[in-house]
N, C-alpha and C. Protein backbone atom coordinates (compact mmCIF):
# COMPACT_ATOMS: atom_id res chain seq x y z
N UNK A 1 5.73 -59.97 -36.82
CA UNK A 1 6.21 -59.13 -37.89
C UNK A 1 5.34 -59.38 -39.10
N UNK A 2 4.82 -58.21 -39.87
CA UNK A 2 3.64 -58.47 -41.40
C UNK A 2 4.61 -57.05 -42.07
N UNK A 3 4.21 -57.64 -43.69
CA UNK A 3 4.80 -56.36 -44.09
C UNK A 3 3.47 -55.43 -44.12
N UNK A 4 2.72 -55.76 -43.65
CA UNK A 4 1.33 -54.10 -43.59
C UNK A 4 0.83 -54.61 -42.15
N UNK A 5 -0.04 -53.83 -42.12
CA UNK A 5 -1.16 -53.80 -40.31
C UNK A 5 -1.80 -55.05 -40.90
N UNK A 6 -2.25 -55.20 -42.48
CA UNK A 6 -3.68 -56.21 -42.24
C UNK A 6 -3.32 -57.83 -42.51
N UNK A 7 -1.59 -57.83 -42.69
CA UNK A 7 -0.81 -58.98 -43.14
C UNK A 7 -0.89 -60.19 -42.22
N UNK A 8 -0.66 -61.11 -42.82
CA UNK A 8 -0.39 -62.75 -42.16
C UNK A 8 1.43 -62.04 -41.48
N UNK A 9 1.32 -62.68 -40.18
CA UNK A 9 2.96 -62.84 -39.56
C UNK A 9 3.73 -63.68 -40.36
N UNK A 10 4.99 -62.98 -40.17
CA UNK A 10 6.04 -63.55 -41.44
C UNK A 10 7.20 -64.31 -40.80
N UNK A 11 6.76 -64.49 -39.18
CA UNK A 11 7.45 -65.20 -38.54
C UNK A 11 7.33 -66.69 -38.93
N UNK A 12 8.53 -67.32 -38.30
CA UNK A 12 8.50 -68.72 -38.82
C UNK A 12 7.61 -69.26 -37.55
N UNK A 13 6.41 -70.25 -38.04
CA UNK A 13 5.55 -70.40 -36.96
C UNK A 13 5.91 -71.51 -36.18
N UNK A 14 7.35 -71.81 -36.42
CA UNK A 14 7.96 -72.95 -35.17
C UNK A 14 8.66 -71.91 -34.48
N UNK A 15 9.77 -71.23 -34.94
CA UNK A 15 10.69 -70.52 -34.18
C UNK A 15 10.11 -69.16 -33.42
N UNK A 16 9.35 -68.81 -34.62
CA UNK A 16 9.15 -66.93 -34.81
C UNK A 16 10.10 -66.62 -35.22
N UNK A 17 11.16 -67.01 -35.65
CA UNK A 17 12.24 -66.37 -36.16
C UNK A 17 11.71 -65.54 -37.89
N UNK A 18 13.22 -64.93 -37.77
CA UNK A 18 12.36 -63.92 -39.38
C UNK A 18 13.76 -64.12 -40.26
N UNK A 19 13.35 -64.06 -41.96
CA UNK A 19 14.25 -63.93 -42.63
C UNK A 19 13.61 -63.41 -43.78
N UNK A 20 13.66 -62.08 -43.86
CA UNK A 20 12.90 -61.44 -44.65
C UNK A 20 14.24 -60.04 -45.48
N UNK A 21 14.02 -59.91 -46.98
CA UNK A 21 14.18 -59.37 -47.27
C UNK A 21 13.39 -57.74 -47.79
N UNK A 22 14.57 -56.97 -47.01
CA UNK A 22 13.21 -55.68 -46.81
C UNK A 22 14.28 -54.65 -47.73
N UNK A 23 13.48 -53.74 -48.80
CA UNK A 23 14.14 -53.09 -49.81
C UNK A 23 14.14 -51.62 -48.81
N UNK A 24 15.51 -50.95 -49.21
CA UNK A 24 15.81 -49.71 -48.77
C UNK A 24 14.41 -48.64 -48.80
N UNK A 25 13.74 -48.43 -47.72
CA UNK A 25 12.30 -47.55 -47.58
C UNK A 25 11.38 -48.72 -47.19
N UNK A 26 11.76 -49.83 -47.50
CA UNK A 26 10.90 -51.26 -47.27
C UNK A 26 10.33 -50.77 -45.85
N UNK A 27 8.85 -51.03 -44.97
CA UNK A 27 8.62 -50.94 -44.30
C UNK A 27 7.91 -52.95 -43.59
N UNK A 28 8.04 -53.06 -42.38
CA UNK A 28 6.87 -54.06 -41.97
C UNK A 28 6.37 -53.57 -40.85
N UNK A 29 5.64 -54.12 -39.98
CA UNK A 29 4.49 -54.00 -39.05
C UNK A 29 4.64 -55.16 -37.83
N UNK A 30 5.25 -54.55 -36.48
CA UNK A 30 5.71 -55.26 -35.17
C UNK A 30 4.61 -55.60 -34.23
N UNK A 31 4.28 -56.26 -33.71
CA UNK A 31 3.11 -56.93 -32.73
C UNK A 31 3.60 -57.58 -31.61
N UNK A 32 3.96 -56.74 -30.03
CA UNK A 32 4.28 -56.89 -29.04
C UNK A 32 3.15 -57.03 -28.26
N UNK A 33 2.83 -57.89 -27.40
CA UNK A 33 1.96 -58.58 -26.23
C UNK A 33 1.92 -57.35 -25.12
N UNK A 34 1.18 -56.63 -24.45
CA UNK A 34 1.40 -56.02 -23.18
C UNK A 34 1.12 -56.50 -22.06
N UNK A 35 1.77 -56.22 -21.12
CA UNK A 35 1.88 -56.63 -19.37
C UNK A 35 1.24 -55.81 -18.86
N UNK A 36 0.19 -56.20 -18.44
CA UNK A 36 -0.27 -55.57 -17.09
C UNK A 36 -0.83 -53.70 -17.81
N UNK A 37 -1.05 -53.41 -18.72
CA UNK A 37 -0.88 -52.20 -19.37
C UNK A 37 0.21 -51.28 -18.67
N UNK A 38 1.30 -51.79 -18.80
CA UNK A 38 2.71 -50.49 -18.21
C UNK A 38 3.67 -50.57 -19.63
N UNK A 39 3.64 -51.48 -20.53
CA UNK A 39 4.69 -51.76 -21.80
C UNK A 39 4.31 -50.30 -22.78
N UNK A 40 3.16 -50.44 -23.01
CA UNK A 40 2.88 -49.17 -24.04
C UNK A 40 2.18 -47.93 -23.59
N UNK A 41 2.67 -47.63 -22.55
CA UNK A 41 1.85 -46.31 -21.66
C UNK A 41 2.45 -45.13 -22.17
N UNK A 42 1.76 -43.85 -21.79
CA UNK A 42 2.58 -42.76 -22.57
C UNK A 42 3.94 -42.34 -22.13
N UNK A 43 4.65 -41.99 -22.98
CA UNK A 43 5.88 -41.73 -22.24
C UNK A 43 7.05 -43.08 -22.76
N UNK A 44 6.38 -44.73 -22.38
CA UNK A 44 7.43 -45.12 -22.53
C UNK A 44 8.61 -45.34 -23.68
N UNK A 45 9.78 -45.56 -23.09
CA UNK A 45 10.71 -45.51 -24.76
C UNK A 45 10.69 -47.05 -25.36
N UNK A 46 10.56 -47.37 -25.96
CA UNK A 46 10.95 -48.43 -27.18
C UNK A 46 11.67 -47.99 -27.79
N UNK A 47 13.18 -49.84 -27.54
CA UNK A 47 14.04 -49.86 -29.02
C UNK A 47 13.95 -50.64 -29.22
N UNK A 48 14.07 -51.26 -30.59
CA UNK A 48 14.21 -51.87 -31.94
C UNK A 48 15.67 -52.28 -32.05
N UNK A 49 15.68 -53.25 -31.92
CA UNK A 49 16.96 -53.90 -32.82
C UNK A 49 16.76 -54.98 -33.62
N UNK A 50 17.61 -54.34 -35.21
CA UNK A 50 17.26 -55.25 -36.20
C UNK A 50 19.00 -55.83 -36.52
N UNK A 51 18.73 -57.40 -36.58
CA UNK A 51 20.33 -58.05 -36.89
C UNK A 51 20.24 -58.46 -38.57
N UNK A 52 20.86 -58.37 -39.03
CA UNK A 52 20.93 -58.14 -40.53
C UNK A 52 21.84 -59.58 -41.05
N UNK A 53 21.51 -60.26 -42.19
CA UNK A 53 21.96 -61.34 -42.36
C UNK A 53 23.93 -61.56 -42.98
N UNK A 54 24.35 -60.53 -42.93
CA UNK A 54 26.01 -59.48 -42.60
C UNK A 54 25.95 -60.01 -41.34
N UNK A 55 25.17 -59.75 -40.17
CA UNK A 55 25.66 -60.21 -38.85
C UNK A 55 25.95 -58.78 -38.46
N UNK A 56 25.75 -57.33 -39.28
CA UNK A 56 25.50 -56.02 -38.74
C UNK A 56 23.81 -55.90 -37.72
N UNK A 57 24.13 -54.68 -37.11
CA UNK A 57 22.64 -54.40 -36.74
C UNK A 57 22.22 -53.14 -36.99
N UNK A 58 21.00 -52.55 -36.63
CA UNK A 58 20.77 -51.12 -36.26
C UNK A 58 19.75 -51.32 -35.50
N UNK A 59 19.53 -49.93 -34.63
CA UNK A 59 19.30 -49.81 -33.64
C UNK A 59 18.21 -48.38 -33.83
N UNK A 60 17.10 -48.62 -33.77
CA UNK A 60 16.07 -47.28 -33.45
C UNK A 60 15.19 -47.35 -32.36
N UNK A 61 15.08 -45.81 -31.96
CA UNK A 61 13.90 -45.70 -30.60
C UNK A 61 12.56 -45.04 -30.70
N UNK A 62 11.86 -45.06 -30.48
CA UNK A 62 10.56 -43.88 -30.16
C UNK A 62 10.06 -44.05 -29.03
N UNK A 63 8.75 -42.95 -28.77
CA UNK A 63 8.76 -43.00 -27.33
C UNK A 63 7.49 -42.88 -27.67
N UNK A 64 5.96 -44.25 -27.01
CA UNK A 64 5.08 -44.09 -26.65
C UNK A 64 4.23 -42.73 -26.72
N UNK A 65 3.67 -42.08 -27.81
CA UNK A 65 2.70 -40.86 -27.60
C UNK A 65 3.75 -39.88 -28.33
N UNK A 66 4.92 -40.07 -28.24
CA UNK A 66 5.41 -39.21 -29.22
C UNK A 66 6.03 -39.14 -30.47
N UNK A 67 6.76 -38.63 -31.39
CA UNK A 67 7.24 -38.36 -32.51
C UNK A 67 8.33 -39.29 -32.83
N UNK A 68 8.92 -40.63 -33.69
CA UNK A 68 9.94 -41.39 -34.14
C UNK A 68 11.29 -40.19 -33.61
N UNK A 69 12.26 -41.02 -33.35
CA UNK A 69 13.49 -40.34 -32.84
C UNK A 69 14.09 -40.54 -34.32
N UNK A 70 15.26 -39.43 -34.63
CA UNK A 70 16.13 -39.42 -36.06
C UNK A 70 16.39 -40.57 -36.79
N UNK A 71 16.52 -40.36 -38.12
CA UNK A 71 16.68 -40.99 -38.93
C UNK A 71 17.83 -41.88 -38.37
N UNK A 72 17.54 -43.25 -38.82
CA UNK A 72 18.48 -44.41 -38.64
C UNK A 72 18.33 -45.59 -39.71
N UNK A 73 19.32 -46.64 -39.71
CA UNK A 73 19.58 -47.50 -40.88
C UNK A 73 17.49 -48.11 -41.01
N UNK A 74 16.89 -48.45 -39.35
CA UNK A 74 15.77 -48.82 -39.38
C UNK A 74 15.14 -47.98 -38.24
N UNK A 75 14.24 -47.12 -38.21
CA UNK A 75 13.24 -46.42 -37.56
C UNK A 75 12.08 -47.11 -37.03
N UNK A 76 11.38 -46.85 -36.14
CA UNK A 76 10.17 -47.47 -35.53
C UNK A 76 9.09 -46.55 -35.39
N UNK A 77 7.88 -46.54 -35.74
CA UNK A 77 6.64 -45.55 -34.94
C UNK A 77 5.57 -46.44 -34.14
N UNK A 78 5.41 -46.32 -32.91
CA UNK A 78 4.26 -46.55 -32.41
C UNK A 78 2.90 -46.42 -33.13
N UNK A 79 2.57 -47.47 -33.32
CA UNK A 79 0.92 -46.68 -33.78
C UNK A 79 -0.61 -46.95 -33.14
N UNK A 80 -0.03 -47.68 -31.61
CA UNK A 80 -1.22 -47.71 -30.81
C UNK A 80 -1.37 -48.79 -30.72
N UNK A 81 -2.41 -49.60 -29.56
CA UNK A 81 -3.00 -50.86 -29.54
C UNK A 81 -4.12 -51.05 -30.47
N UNK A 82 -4.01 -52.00 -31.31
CA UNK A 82 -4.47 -52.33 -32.76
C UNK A 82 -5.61 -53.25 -32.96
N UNK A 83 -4.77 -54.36 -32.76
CA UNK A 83 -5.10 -55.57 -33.15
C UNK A 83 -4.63 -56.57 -31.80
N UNK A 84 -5.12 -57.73 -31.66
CA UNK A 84 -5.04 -58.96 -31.14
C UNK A 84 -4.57 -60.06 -31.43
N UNK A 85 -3.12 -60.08 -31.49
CA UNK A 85 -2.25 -60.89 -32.48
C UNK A 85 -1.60 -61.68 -32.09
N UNK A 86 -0.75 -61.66 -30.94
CA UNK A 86 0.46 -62.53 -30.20
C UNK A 86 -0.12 -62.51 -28.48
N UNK A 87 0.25 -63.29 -27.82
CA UNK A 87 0.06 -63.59 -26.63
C UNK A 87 1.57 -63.27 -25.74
N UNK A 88 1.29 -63.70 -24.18
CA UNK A 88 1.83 -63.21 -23.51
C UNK A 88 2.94 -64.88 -23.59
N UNK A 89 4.29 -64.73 -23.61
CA UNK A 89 5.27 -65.87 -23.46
C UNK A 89 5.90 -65.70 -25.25
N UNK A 90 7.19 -66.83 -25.01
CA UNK A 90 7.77 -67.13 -25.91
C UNK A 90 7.21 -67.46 -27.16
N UNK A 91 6.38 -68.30 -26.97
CA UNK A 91 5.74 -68.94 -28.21
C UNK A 91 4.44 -68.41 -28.48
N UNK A 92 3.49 -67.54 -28.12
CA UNK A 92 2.54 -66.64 -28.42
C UNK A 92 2.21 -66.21 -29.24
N UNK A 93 2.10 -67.31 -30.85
CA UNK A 93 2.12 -66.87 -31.65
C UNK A 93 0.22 -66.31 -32.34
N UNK A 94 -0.29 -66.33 -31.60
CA UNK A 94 -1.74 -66.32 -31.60
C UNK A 94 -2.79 -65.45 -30.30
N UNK A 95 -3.50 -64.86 -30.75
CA UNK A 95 -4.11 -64.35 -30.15
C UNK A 95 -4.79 -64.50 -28.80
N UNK A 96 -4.75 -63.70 -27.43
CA UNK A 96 -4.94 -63.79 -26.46
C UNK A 96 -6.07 -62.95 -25.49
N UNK A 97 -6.49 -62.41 -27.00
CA UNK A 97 -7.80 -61.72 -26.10
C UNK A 97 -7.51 -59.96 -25.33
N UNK A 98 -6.81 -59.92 -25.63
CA UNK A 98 -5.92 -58.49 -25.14
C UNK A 98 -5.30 -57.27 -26.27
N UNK A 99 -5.45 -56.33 -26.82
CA UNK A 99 -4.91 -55.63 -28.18
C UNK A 99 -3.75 -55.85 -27.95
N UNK A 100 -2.63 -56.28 -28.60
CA UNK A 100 -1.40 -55.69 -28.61
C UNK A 100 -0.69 -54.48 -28.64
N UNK A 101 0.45 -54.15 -28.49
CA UNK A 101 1.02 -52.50 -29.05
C UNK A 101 1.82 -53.17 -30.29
N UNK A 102 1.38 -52.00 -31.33
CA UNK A 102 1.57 -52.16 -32.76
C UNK A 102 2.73 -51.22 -33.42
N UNK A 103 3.68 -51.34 -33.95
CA UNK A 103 4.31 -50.48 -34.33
C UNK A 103 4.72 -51.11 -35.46
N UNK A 104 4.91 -49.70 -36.62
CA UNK A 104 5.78 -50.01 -38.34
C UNK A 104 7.13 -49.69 -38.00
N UNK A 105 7.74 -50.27 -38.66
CA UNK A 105 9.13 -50.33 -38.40
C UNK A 105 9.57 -50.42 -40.53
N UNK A 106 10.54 -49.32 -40.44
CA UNK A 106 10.66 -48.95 -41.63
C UNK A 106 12.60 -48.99 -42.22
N UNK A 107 13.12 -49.75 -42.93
CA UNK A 107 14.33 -49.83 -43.21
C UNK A 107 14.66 -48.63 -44.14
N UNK A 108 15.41 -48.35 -44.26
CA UNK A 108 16.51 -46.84 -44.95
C UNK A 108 18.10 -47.68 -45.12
N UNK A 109 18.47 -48.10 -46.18
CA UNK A 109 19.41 -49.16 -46.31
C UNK A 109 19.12 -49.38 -47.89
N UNK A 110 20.10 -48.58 -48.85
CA UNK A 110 20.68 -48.89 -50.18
C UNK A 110 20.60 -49.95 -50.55
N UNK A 111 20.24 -51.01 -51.56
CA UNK A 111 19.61 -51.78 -51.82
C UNK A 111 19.22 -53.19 -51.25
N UNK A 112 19.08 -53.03 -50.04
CA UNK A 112 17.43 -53.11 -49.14
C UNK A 112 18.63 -54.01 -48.07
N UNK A 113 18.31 -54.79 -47.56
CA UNK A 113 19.06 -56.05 -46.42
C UNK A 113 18.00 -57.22 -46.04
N UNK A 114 18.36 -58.21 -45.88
CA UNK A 114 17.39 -59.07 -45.09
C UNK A 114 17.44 -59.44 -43.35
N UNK A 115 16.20 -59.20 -42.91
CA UNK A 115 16.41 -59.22 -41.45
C UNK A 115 16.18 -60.33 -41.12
N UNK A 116 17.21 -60.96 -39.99
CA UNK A 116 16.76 -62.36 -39.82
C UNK A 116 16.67 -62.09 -38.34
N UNK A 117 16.55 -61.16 -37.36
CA UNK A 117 16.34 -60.88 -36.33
C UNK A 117 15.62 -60.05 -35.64
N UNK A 118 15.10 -59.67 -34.61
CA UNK A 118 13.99 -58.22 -34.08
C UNK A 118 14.28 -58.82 -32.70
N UNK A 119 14.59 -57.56 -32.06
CA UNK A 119 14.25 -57.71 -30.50
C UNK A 119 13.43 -56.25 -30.35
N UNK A 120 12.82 -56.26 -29.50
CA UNK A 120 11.97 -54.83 -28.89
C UNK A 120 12.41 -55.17 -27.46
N UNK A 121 12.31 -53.86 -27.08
CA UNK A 121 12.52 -53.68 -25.60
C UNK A 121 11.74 -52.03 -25.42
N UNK A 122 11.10 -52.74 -23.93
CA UNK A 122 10.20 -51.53 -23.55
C UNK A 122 10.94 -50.86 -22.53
N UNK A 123 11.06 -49.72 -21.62
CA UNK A 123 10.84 -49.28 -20.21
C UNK A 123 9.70 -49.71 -19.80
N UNK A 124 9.24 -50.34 -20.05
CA UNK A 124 7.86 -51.02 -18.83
C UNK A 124 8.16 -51.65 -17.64
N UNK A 125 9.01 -52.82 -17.60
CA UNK A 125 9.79 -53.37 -18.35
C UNK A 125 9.42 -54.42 -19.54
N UNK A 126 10.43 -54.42 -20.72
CA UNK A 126 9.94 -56.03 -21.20
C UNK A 126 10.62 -55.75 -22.77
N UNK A 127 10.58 -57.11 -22.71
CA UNK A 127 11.23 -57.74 -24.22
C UNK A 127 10.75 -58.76 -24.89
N UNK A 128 10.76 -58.55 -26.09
CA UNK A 128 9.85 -58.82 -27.28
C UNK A 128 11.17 -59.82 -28.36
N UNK A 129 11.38 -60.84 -28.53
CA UNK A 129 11.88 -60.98 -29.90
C UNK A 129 11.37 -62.44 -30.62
N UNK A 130 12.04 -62.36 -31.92
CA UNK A 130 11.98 -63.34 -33.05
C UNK A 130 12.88 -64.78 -32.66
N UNK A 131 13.31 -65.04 -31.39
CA UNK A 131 14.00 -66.56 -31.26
C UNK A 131 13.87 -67.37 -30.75
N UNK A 132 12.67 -68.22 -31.17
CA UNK A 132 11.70 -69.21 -30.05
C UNK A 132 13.05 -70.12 -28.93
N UNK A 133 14.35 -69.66 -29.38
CA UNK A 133 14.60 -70.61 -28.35
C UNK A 133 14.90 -69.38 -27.05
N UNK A 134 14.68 -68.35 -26.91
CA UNK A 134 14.87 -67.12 -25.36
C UNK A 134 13.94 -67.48 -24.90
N UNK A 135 13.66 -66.63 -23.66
CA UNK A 135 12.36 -66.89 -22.70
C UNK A 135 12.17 -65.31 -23.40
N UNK A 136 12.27 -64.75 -23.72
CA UNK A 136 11.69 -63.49 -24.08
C UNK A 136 10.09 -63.58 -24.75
N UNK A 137 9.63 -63.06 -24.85
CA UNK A 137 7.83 -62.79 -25.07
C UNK A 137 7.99 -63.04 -26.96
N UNK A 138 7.12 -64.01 -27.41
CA UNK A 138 7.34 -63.73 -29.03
C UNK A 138 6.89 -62.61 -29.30
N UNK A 139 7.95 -62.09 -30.26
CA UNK A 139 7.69 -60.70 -31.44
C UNK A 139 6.74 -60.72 -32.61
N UNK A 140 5.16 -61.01 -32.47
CA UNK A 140 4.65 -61.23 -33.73
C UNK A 140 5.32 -60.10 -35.26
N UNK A 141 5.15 -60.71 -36.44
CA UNK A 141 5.88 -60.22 -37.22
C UNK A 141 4.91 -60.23 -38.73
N UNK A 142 4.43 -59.21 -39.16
CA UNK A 142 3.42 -59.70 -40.32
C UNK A 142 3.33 -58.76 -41.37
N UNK A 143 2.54 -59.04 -42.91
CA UNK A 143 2.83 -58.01 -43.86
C UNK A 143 1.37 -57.19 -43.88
N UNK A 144 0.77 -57.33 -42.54
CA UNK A 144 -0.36 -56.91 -42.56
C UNK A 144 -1.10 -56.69 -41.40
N UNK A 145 -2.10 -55.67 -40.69
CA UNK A 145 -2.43 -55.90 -39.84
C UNK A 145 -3.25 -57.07 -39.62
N UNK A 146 -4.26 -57.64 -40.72
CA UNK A 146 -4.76 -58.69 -40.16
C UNK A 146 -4.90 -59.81 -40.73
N UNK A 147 -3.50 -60.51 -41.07
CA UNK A 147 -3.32 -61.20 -41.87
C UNK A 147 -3.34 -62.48 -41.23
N UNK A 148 -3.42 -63.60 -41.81
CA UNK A 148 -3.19 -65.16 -40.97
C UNK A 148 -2.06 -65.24 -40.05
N UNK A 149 -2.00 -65.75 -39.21
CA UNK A 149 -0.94 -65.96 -37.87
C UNK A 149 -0.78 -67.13 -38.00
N UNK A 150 0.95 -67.43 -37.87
CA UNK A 150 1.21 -69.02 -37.54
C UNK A 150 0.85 -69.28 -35.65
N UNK A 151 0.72 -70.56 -35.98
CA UNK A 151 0.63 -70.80 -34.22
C UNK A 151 1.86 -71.49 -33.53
N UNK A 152 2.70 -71.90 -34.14
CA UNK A 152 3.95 -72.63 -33.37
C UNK A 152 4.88 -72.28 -33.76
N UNK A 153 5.84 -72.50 -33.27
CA UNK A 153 7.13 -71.98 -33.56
C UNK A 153 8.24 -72.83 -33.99
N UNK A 154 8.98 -72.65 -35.21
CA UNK A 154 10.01 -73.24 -36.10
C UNK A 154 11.01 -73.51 -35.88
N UNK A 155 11.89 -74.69 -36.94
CA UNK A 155 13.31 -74.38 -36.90
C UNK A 155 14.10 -73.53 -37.92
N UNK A 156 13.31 -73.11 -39.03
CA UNK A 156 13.39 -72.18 -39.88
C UNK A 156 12.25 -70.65 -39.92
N UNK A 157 13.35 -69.99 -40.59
CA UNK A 157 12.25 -68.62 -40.82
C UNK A 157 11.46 -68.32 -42.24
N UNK A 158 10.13 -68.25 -42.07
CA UNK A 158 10.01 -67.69 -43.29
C UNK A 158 10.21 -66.28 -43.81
N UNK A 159 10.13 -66.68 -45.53
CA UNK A 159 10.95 -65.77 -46.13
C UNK A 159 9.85 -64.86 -46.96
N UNK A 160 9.90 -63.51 -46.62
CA UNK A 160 9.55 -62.61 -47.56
C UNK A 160 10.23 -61.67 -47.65
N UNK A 161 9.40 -61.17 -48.75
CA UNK A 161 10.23 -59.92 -49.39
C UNK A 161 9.38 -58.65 -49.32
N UNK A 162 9.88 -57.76 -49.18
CA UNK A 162 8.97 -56.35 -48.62
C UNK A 162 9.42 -54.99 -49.80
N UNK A 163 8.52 -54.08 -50.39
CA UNK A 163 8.95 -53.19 -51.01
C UNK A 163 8.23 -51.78 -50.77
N UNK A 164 8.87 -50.94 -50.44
CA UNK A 164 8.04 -49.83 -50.71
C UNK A 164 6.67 -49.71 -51.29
């Protein structure tokens, strides 16, 4: 997770976990690992779930090659294999020689929320999140596409703040 494409990950580089405050329109920038190239092929759907530090969530989809699905509390767009950011496994917090699939992910939420969570999930199959303790694939997380990357994973998240 970065709040731009060219950002340092804002994951905590022990956990990957996130605790970021993102202002209503606040956008950041998601960095999922691909398998085998079937995760970001055309067609497939990606959702987004963001857990909110309320202990609410929301929930957005898009679909590989096409257009963000309706407005929601947090929206997602694909924007292609990018950059080379996160690796394949839990703790992957560093580059593996392979582009990732890149997507902005944008909050819509009255004066703003902090996310302390992200899961992605593909139809490829596969899953992406922020909690070094799952077997799930780490969710790189940054305010930039190519910003510094932590390499390990935390017992805390770091904290930023994101604005329009």
């Amino acid at each position: 997770m970065a709040a731009t494409l060219d950002g340092a990950l804002l994951n905590n580089p022990t956990t990957t976990g996130v605790n970021l405050a993102v202002a209503d329109g606040g956008t950041f920038v998601l960095f999922a690992s691909d398998y085998a190239g079937i995760e970001f092929a055309p067609g497939a759907a990606l959702t987004l779930t963001a857990t909110f530090s309320d202990g609410t969530t929301a929930t957005a989809s898009t679909t590989v090659g096409g257009a963000p699905s309706s407005a929601a509390a947090v929206s997602v767009a694909y924007n292609g294999k990018l950059r080379d950011r996160v690796g394949q496994g839990p703790a992957a917090l560093a580059a593996d020689g392979a582009l990732d699939g890149t997507l902005t992910a944008t909050l819509s939420a009255s004066g703003g929320r902090t996310v302390t969570a992200l899961t992605l999930q593909s139809t490829g199959p596969g899953t992406w999140d922020t909690d070094g303790g799952s077997t799930y694939w780490a969710l790189g997380v940054a305010a930039t596409l190519d910003g510094a990357l932590p390499t390990t994973r935390g017992s805390s998240s770091r904290r930023g703040r994101l604005s329009r």
